[in-house]
PDB file of N, CA and C in Angstrom:
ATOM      1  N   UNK A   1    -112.247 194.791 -72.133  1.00  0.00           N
ATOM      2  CA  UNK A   1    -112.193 193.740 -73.121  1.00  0.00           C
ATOM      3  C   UNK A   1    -110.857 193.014 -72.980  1.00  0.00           C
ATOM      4  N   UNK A   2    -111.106 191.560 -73.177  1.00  0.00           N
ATOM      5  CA  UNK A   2    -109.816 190.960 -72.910  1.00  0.00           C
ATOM      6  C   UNK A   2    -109.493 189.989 -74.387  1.00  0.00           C
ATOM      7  N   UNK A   3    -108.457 190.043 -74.524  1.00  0.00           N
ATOM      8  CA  UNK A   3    -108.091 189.254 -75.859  1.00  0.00           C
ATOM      9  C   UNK A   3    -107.000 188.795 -75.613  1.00  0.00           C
ATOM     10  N   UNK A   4    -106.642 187.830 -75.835  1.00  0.00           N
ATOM     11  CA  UNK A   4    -105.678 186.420 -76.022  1.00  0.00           C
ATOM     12  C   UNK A   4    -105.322 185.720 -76.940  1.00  0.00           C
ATOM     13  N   UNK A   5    -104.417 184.859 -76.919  1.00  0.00           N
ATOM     14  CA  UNK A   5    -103.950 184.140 -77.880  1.00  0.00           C
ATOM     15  C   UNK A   5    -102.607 183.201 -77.306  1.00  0.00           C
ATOM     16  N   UNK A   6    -103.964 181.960 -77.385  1.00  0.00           N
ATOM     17  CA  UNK A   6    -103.424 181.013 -76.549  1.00  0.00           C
ATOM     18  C   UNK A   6    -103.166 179.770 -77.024  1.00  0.00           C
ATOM     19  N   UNK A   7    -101.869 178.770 -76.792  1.00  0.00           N
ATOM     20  CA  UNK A   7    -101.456 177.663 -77.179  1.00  0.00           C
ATOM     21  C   UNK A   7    -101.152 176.637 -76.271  1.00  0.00           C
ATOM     22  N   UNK A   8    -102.095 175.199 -76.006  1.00  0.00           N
ATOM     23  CA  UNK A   8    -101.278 174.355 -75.311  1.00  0.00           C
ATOM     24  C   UNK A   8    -101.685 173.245 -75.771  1.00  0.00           C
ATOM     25  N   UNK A   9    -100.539 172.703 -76.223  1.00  0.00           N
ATOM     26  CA  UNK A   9    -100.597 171.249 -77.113  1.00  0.00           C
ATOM     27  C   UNK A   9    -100.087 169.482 -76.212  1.00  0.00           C
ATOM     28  N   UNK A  10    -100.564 168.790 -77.118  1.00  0.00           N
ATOM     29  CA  UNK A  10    -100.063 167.757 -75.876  1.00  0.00           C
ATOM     30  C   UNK A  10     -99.111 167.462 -75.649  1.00  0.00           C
ATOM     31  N   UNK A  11     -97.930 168.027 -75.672  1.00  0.00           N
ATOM     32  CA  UNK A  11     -96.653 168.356 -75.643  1.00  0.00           C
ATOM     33  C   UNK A  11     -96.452 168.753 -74.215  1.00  0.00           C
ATOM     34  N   UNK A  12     -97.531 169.784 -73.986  1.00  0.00           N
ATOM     35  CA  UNK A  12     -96.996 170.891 -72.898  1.00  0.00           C
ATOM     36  C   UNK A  12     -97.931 170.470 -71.535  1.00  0.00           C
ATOM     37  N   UNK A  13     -99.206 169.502 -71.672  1.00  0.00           N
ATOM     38  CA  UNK A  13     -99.876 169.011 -70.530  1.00  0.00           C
ATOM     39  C   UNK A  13    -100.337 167.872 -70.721  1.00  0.00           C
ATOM     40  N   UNK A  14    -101.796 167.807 -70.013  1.00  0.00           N
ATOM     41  CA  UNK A  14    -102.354 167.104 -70.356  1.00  0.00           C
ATOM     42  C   UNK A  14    -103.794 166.947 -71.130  1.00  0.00           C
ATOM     43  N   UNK A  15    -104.424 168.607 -71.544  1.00  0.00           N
ATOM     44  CA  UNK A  15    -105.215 168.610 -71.969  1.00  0.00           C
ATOM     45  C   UNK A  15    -105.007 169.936 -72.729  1.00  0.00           C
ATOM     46  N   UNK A  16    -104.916 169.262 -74.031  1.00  0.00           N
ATOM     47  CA  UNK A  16    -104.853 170.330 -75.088  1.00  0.00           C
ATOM     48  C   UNK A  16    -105.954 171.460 -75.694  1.00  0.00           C
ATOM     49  N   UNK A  17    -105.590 172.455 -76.028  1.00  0.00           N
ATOM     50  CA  UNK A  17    -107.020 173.194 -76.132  1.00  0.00           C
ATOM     51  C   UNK A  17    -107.333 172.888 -77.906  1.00  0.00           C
ATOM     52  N   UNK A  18    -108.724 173.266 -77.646  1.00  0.00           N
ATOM     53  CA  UNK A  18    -109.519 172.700 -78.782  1.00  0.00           C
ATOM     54  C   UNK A  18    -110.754 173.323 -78.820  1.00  0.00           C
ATOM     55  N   UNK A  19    -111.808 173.560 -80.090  1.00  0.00           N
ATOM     56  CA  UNK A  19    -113.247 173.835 -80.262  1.00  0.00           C
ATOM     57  C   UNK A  19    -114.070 174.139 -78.595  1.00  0.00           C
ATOM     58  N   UNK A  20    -113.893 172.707 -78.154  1.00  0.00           N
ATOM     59  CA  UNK A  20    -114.844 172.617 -76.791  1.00  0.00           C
ATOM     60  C   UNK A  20    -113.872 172.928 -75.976  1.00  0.00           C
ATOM     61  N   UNK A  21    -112.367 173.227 -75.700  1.00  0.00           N
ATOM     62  CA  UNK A  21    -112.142 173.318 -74.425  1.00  0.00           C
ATOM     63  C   UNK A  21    -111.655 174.102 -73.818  1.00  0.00           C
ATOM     64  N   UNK A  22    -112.640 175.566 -74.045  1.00  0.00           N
ATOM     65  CA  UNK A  22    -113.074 176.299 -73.447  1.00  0.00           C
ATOM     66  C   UNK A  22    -114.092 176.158 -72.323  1.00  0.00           C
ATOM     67  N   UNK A  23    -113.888 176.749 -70.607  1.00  0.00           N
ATOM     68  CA  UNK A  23    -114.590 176.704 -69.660  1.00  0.00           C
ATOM     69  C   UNK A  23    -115.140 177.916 -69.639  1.00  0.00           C
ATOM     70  N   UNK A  24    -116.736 177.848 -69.820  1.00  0.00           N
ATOM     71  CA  UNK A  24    -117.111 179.116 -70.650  1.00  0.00           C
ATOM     72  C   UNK A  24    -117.919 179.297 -68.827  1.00  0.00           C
ATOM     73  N   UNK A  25    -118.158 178.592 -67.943  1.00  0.00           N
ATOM     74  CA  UNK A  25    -118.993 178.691 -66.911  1.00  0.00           C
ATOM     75  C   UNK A  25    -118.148 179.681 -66.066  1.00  0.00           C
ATOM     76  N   UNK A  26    -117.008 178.802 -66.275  1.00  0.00           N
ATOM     77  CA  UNK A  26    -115.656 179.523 -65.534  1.00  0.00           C
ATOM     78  C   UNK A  26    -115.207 180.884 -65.533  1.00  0.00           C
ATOM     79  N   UNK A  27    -115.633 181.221 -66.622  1.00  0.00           N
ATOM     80  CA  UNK A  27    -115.253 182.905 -66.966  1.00  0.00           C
ATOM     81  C   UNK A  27    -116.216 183.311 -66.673  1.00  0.00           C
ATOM     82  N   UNK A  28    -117.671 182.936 -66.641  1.00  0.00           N
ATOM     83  CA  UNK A  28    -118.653 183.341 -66.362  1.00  0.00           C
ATOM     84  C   UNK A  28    -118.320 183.899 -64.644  1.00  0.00           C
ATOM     85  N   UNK A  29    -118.054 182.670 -63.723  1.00  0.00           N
ATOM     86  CA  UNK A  29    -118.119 183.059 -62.789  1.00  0.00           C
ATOM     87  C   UNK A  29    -117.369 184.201 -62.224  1.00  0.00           C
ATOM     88  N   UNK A  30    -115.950 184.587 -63.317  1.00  0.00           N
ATOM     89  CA  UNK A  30    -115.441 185.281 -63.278  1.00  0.00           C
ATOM     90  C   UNK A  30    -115.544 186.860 -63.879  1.00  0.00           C
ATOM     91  N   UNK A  31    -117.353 187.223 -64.546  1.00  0.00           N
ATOM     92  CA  UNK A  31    -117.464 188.124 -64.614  1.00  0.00           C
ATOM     93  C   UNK A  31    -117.362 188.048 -66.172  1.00  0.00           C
ATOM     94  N   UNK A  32    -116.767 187.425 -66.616  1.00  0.00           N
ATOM     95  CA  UNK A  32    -116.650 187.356 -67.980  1.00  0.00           C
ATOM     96  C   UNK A  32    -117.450 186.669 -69.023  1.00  0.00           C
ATOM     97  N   UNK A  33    -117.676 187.573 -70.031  1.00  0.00           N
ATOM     98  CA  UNK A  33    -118.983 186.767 -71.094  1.00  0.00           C
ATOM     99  C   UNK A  33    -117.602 186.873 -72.374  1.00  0.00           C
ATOM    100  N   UNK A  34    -117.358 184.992 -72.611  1.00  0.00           N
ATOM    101  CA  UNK A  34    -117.014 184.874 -73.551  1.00  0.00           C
ATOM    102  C   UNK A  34    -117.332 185.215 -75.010  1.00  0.00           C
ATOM    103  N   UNK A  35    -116.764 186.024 -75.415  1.00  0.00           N
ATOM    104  CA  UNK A  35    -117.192 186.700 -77.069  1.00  0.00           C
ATOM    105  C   UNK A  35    -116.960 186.073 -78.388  1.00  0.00           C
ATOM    106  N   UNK A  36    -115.334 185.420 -78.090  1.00  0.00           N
ATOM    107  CA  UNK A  36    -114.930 184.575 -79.137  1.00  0.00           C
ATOM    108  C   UNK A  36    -114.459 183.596 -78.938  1.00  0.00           C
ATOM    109  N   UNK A  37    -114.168 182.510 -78.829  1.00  0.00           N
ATOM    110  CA  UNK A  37    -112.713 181.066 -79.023  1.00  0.00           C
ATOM    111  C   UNK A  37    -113.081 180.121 -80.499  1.00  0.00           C
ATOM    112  N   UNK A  38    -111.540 180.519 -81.074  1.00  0.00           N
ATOM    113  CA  UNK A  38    -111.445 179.790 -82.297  1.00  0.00           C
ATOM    114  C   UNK A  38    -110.250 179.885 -82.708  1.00  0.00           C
ATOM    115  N   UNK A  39    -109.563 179.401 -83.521  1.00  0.00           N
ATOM    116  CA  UNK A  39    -108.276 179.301 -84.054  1.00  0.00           C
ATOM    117  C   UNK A  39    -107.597 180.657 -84.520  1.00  0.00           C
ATOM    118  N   UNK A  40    -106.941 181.246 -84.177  1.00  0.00           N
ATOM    119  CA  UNK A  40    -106.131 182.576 -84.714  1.00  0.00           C
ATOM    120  C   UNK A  40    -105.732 182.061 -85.725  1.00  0.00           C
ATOM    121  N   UNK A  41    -106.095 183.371 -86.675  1.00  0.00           N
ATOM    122  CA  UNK A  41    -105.282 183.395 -88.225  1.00  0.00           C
ATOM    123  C   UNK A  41    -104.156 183.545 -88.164  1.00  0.00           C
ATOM    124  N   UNK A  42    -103.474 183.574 -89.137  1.00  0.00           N
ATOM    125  CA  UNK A  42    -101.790 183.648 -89.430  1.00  0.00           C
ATOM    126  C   UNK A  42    -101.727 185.046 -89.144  1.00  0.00           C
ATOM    127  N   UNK A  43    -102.340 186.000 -89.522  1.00  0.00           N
ATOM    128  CA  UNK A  43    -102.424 187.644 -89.291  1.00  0.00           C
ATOM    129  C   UNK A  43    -102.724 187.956 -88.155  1.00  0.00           C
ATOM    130  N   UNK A  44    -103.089 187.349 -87.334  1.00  0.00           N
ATOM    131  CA  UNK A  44    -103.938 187.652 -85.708  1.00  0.00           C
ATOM    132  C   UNK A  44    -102.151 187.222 -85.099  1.00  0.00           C
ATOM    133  N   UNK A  45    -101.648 186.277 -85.321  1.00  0.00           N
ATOM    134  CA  UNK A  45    -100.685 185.911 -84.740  1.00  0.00           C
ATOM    135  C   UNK A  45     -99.455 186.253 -85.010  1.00  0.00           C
ATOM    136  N   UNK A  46     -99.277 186.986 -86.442  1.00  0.00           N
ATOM    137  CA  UNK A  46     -98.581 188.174 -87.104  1.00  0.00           C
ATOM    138  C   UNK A  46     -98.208 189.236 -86.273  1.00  0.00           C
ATOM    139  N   UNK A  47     -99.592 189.599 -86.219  1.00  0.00           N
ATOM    140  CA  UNK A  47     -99.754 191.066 -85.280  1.00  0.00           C
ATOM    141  C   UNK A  47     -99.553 191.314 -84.269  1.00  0.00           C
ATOM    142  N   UNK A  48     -99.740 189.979 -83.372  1.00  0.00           N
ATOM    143  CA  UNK A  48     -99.646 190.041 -82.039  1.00  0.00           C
ATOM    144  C   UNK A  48     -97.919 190.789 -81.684  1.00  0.00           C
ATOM    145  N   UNK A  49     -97.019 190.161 -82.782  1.00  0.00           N
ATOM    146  CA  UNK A  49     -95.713 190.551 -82.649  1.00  0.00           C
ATOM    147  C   UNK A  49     -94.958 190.106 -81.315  1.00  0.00           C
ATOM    148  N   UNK A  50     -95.274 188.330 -80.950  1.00  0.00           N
ATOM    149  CA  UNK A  50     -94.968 187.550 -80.281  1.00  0.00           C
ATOM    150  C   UNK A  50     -93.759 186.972 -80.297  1.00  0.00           C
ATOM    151  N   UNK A  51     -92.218 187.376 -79.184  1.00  0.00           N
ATOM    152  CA  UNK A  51     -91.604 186.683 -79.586  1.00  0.00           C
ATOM    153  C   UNK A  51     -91.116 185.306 -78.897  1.00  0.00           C
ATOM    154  N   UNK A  52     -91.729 184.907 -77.992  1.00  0.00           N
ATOM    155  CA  UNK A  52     -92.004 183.655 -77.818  1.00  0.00           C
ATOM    156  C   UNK A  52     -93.152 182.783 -78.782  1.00  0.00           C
ATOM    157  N   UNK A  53     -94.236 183.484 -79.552  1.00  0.00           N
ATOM    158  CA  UNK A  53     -94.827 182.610 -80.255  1.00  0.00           C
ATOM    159  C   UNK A  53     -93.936 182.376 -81.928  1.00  0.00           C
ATOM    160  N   UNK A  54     -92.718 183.052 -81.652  1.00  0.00           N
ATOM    161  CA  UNK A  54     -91.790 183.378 -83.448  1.00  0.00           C
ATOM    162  C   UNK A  54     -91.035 181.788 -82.703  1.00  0.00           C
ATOM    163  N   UNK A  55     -90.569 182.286 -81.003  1.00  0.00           N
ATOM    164  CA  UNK A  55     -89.967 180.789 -81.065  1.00  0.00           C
ATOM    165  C   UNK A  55     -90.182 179.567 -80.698  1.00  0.00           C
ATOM    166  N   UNK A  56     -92.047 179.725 -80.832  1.00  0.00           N
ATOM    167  CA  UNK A  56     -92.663 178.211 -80.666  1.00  0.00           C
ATOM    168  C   UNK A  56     -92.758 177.892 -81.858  1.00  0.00           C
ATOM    169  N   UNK A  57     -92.843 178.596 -82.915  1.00  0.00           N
ATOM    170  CA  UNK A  57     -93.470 178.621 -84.288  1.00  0.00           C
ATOM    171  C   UNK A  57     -94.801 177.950 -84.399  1.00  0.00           C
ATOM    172  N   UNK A  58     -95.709 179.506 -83.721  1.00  0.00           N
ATOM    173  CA  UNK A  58     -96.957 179.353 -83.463  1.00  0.00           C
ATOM    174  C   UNK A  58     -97.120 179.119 -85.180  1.00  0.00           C
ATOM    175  N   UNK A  59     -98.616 179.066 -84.888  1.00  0.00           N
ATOM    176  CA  UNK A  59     -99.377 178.518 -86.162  1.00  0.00           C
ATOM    177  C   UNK A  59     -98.886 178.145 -87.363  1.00  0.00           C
ATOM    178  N   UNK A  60     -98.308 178.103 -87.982  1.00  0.00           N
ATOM    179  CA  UNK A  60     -97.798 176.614 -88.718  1.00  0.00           C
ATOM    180  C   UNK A  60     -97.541 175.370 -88.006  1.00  0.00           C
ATOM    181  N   UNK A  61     -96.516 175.797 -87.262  1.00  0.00           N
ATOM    182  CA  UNK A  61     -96.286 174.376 -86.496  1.00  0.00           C
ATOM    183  C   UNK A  61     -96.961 174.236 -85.313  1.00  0.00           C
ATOM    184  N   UNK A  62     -97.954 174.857 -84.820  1.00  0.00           N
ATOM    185  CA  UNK A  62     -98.568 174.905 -83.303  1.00  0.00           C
ATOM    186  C   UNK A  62     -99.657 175.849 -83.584  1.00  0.00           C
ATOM    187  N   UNK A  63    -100.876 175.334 -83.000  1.00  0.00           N
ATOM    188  CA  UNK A  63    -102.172 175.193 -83.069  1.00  0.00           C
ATOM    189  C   UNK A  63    -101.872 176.929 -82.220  1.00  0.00           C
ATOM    190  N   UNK A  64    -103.043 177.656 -82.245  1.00  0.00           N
ATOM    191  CA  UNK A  64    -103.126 178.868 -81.576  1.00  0.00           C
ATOM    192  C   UNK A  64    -104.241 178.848 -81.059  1.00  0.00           C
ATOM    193  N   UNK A  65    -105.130 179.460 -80.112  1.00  0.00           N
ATOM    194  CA  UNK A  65    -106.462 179.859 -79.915  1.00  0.00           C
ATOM    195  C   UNK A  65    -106.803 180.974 -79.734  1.00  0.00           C
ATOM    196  N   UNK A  66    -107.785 181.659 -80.060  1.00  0.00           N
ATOM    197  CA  UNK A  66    -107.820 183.270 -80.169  1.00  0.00           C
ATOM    198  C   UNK A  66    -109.012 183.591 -79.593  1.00  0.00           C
ATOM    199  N   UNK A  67    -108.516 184.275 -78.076  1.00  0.00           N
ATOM    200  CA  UNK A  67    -109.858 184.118 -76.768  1.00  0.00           C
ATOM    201  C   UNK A  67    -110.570 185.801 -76.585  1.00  0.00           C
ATOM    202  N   UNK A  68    -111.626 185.722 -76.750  1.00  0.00           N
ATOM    203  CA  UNK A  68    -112.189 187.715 -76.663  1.00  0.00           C
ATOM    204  C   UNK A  68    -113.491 187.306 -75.748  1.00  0.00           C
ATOM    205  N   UNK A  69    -113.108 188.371 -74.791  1.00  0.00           N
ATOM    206  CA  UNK A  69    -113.865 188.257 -73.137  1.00  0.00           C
ATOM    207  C   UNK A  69    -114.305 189.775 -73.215  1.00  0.00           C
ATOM    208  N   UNK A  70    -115.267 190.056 -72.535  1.00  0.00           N
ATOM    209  CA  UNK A  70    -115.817 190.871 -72.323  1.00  0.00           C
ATOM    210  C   UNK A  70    -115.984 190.907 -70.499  1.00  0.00           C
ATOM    211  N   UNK A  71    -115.940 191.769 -70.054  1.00  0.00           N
ATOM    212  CA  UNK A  71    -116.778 191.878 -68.392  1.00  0.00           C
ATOM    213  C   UNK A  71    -118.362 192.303 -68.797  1.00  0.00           C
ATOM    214  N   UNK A  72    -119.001 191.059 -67.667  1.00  0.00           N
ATOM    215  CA  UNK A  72    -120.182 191.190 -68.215  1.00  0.00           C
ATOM    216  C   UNK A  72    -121.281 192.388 -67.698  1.00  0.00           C
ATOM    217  N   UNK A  73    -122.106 193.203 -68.261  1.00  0.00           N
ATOM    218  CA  UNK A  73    -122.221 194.156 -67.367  1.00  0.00           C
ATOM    219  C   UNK A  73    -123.254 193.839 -66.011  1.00  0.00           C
ATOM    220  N   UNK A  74    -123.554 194.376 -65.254  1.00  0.00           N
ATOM    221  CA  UNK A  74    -124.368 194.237 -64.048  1.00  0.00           C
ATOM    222  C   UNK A  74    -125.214 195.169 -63.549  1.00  0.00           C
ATOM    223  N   UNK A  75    -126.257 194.957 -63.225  1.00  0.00           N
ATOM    224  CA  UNK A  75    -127.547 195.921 -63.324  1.00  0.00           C
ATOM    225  C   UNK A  75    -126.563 197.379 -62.746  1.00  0.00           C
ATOM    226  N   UNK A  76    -127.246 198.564 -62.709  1.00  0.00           N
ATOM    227  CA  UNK A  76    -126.635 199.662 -62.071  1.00  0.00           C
ATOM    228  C   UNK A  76    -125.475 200.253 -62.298  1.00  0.00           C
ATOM    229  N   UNK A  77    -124.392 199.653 -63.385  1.00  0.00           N
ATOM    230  CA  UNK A  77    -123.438 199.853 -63.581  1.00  0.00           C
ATOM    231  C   UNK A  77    -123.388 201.120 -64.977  1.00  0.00           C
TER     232      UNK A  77
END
């Protein structure tokens, strides 16, 4: 199981993450069945006990995304 918690605003590229912009084919091809993407709570990002996200000043001031992957299983396994 893979879990994340991810931030990139238009600050930092050129395509900020959001609802849709997740590449859900992409993980696919990579074995991975996306489980979750949606905004991390203040407590998800609490917990993480991030201290680069204390000095982005994730979620208040910066959007978060909160990513849960699974490997997908495959016959025989």
């Amino acid at each position: 199981m893979l879990t994340a918690l991810l931030s990139i605003t238009d600050r930092d590229g050129p395509t900020p993450l959001g609802p849709g912009s997740l590449d859900r084919p992409a993980y696919a091809r990579a074995g991975l069945r996306v489980l979750d993407w949606r905004r991390a709570t203040s407590a998800e990002i609490v917990a993480a006990d991030s201290s680069w996200a204390k000095r982005l000043h994730a979620g208040p001031a910066r959007p978060v995304w909160r990513l849960v992957a699974a490997q997908e299983a495959h016959g025989g396994e």
